[in-house]
Structures are given as C-alpha cells and as structure tokens.
C-alpha atoms as a PDB file:
ATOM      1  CA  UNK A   1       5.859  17.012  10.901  1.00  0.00           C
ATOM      2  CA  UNK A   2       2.371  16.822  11.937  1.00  0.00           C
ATOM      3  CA  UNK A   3      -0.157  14.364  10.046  1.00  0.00           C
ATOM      4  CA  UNK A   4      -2.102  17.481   8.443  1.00  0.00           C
ATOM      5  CA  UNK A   5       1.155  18.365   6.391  1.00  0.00           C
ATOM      6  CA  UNK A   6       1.631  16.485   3.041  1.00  0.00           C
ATOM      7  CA  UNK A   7       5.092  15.117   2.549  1.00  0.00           C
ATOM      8  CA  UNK A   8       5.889  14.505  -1.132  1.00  0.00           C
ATOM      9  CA  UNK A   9       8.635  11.986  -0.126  1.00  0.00           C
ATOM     10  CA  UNK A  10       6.865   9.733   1.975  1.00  0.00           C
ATOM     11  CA  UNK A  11       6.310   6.253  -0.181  1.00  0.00           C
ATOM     12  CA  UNK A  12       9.947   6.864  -0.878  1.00  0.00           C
ATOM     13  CA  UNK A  13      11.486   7.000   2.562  1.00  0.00           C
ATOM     14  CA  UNK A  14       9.311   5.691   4.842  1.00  0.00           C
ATOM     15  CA  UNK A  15      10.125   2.011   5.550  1.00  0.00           C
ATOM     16  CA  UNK A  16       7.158  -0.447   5.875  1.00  0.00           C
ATOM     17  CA  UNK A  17       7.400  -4.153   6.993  1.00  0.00           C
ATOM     18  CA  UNK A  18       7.071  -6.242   3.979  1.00  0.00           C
ATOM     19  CA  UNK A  19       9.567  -8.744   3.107  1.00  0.00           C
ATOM     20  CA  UNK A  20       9.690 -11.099   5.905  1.00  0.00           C
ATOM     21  CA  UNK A  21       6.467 -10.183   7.220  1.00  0.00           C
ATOM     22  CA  UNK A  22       4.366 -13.665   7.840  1.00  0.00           C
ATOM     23  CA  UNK A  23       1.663 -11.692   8.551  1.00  0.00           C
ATOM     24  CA  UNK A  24       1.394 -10.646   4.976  1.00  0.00           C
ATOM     25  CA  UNK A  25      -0.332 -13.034   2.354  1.00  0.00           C
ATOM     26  CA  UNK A  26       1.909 -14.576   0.459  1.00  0.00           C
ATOM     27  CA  UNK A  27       0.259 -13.554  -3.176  1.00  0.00           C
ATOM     28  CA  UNK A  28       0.718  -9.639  -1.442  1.00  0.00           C
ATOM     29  CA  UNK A  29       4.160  -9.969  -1.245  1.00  0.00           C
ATOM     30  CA  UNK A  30       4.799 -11.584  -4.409  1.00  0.00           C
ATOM     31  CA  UNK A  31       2.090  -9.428  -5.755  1.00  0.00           C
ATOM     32  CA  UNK A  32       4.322  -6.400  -4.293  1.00  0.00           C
ATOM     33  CA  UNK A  33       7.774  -7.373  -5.387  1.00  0.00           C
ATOM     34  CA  UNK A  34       6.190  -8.166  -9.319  1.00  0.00           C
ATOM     35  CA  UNK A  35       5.148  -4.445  -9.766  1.00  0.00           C
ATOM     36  CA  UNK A  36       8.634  -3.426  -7.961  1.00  0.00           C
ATOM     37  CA  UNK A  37      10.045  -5.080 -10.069  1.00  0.00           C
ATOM     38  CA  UNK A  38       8.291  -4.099 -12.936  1.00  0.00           C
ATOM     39  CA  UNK A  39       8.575  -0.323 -12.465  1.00  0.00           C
ATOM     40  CA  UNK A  40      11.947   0.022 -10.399  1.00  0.00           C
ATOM     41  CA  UNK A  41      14.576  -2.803 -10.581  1.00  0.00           C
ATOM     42  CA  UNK A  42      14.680  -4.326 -14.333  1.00  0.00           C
ATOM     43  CA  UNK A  43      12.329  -2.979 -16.671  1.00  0.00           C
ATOM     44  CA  UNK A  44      11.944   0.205 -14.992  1.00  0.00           C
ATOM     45  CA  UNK A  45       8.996   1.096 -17.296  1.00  0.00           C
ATOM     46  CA  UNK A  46       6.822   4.077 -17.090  1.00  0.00           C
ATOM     47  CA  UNK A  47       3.528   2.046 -18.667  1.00  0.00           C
ATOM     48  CA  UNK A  48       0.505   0.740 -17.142  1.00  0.00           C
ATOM     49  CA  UNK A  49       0.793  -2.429 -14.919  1.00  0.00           C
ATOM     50  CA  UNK A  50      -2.230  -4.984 -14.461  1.00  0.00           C
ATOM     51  CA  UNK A  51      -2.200  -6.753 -11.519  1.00  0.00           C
ATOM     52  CA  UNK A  52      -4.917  -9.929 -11.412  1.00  0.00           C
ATOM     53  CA  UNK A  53      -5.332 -12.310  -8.177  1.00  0.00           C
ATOM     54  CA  UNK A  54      -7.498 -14.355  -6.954  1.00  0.00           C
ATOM     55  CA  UNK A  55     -11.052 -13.506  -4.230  1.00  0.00           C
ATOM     56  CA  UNK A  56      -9.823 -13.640  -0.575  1.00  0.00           C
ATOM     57  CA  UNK A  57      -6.011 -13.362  -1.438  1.00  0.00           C
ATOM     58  CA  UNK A  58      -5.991  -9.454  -0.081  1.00  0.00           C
ATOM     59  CA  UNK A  59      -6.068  -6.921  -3.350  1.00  0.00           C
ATOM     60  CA  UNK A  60      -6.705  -4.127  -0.713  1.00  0.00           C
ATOM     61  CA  UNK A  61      -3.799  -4.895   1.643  1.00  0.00           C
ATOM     62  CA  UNK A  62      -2.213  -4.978  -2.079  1.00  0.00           C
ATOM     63  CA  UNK A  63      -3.051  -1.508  -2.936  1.00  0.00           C
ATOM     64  CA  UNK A  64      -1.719  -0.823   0.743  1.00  0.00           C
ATOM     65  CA  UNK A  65       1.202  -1.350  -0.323  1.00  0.00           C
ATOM     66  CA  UNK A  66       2.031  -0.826  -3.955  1.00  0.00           C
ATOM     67  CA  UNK A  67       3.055   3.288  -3.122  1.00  0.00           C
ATOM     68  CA  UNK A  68       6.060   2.375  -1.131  1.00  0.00           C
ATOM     69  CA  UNK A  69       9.565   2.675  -3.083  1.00  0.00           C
ATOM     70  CA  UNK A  70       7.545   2.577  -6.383  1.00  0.00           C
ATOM     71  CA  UNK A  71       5.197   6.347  -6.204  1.00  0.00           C
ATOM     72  CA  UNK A  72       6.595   9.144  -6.259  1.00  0.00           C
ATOM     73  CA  UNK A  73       3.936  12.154  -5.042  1.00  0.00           C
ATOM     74  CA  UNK A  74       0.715  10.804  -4.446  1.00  0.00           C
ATOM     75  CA  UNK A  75      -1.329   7.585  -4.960  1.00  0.00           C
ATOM     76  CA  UNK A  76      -5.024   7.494  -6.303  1.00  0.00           C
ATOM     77  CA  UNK A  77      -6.963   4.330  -5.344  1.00  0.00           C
ATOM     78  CA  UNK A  78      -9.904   3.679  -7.545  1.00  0.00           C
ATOM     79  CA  UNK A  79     -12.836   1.218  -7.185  1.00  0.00           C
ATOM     80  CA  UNK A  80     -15.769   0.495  -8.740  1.00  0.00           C
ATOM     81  CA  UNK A  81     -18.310   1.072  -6.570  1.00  0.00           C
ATOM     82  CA  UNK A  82     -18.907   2.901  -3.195  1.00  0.00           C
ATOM     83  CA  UNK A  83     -19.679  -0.069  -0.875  1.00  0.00           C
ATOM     84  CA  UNK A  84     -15.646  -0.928  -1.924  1.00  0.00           C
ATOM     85  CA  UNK A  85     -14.559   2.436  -1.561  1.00  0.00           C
ATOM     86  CA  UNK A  86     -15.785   2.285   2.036  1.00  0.00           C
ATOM     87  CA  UNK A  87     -14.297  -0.886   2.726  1.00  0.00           C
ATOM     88  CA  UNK A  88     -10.843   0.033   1.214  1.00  0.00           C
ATOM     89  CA  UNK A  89     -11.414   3.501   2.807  1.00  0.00           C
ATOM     90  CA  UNK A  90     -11.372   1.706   6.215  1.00  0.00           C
ATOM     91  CA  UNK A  91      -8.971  -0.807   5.649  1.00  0.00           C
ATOM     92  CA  UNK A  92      -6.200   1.953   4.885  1.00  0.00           C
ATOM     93  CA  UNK A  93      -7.258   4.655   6.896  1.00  0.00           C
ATOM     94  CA  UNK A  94      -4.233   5.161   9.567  1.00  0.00           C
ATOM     95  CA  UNK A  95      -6.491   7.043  12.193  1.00  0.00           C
ATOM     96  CA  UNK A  96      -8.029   3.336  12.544  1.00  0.00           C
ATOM     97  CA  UNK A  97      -6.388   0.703  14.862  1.00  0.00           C
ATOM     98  CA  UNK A  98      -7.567  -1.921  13.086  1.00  0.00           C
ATOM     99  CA  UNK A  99      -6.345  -0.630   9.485  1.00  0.00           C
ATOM    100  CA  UNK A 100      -4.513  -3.042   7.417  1.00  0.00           C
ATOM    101  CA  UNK A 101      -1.424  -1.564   8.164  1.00  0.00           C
ATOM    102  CA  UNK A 102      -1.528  -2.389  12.147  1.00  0.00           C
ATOM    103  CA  UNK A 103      -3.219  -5.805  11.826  1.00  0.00           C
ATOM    104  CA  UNK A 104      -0.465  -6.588   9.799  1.00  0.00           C
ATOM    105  CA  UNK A 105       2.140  -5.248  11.278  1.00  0.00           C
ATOM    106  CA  UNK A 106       3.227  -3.407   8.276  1.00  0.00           C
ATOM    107  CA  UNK A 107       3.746  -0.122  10.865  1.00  0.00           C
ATOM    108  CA  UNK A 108       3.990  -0.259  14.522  1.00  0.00           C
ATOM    109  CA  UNK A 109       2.946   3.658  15.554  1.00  0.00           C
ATOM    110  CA  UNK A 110      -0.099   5.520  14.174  1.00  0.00           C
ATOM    111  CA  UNK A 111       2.762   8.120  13.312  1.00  0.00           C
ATOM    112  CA  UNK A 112       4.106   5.736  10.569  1.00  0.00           C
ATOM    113  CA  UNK A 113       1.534   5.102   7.742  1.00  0.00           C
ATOM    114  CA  UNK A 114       0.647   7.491   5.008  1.00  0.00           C
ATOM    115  CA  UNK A 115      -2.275  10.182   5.897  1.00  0.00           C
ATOM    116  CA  UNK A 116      -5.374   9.759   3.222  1.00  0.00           C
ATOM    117  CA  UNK A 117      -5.274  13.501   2.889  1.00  0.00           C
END
C-alpha cells in the first residue's frame, strides 16, 4: 500500500509500541490505557471522554496515541490555536524523523505510523 492510499483499518491493526515502552511518559501510558479502557474493555461507552493532565507531562504524544485499538476510520485532532496546531502538526507528522512517534520509539520504519492525509 503506498502512503497516499487511506486505509480505514489502520488504528485497528497496526501495532504501536506502548506498553512497556520506557520511553513513553508514564502519565501517556496511563493516560492511554484510561481511555482504552473507557471506550473498549469495561464500559465500552460510545460518550465523550475528558482527558486532563498536567504542563510538560506530553498531551501531544497523548493524542499520538489515543487512535490505536480505540478509532475506528479517522481521527480529528483539534487545538485551540495555530501556533499548537503547528507544533502538534510536527510532532505527529510521520514524513519527520524527529516526530513523536520515532523519538519514542513508538514505530521503528517511516512505513509504520499513520499518514496525516
């Protein structure tokens, strides 16, 4: 499959690095496994989910991750300004080496994360 082609299956099957991963903050992964939780394993609800956490604890390395095993189709990231948009922009974008996803070692090959498009 080439990066251009949208798969609708991806969060689902793809398998990212995040339990175990002490490269990860440890609010992300507890952050992670709470809405998992939430939406998949016990309460499997289909209502809104607030997640709050601290400055400097990673909410965009958060939103990195919050797709896989719980969205089906696509994910919309919203912020509240541009200056953030750019930042998260960058910090997820999977064309970058330094995205949040290598740095972390959430993936391993640029052919593993999620295309924005």
């Amino acid at each position: 499959m080439s990066k251009l082609e949208y798969n609708e299956h991806y969060f689902g099957t793809a398998n990212p690095h995040i339990y175990g991963n002490d490269e990860l903050r440890e609010p992300q992964i507890q952050g992670y496994y709470k809405v998992y939780e939430h939406f998949i394993v016990r309460n499997k609800k289909n209502t809104h989910a607030i997640v709050v956490l601290p400055t400097g604890v990673g909410k965009t390395g958060l939103m990195g991750l919050l797709p896989f095993h719980i969205c089906e189709g696509r994910s919309l990231i919203i912020t509240p300004q541009l200056t953030i948009k750019d930042t998260v922009v960058d910090s997820l974008d999977p064309e970058n080496p330094e995205s949040f996803w290598y740095k972390r070692k959430i993936f391993d090959r640029i052919d593993d994360p999620p295309p924005l498009w």
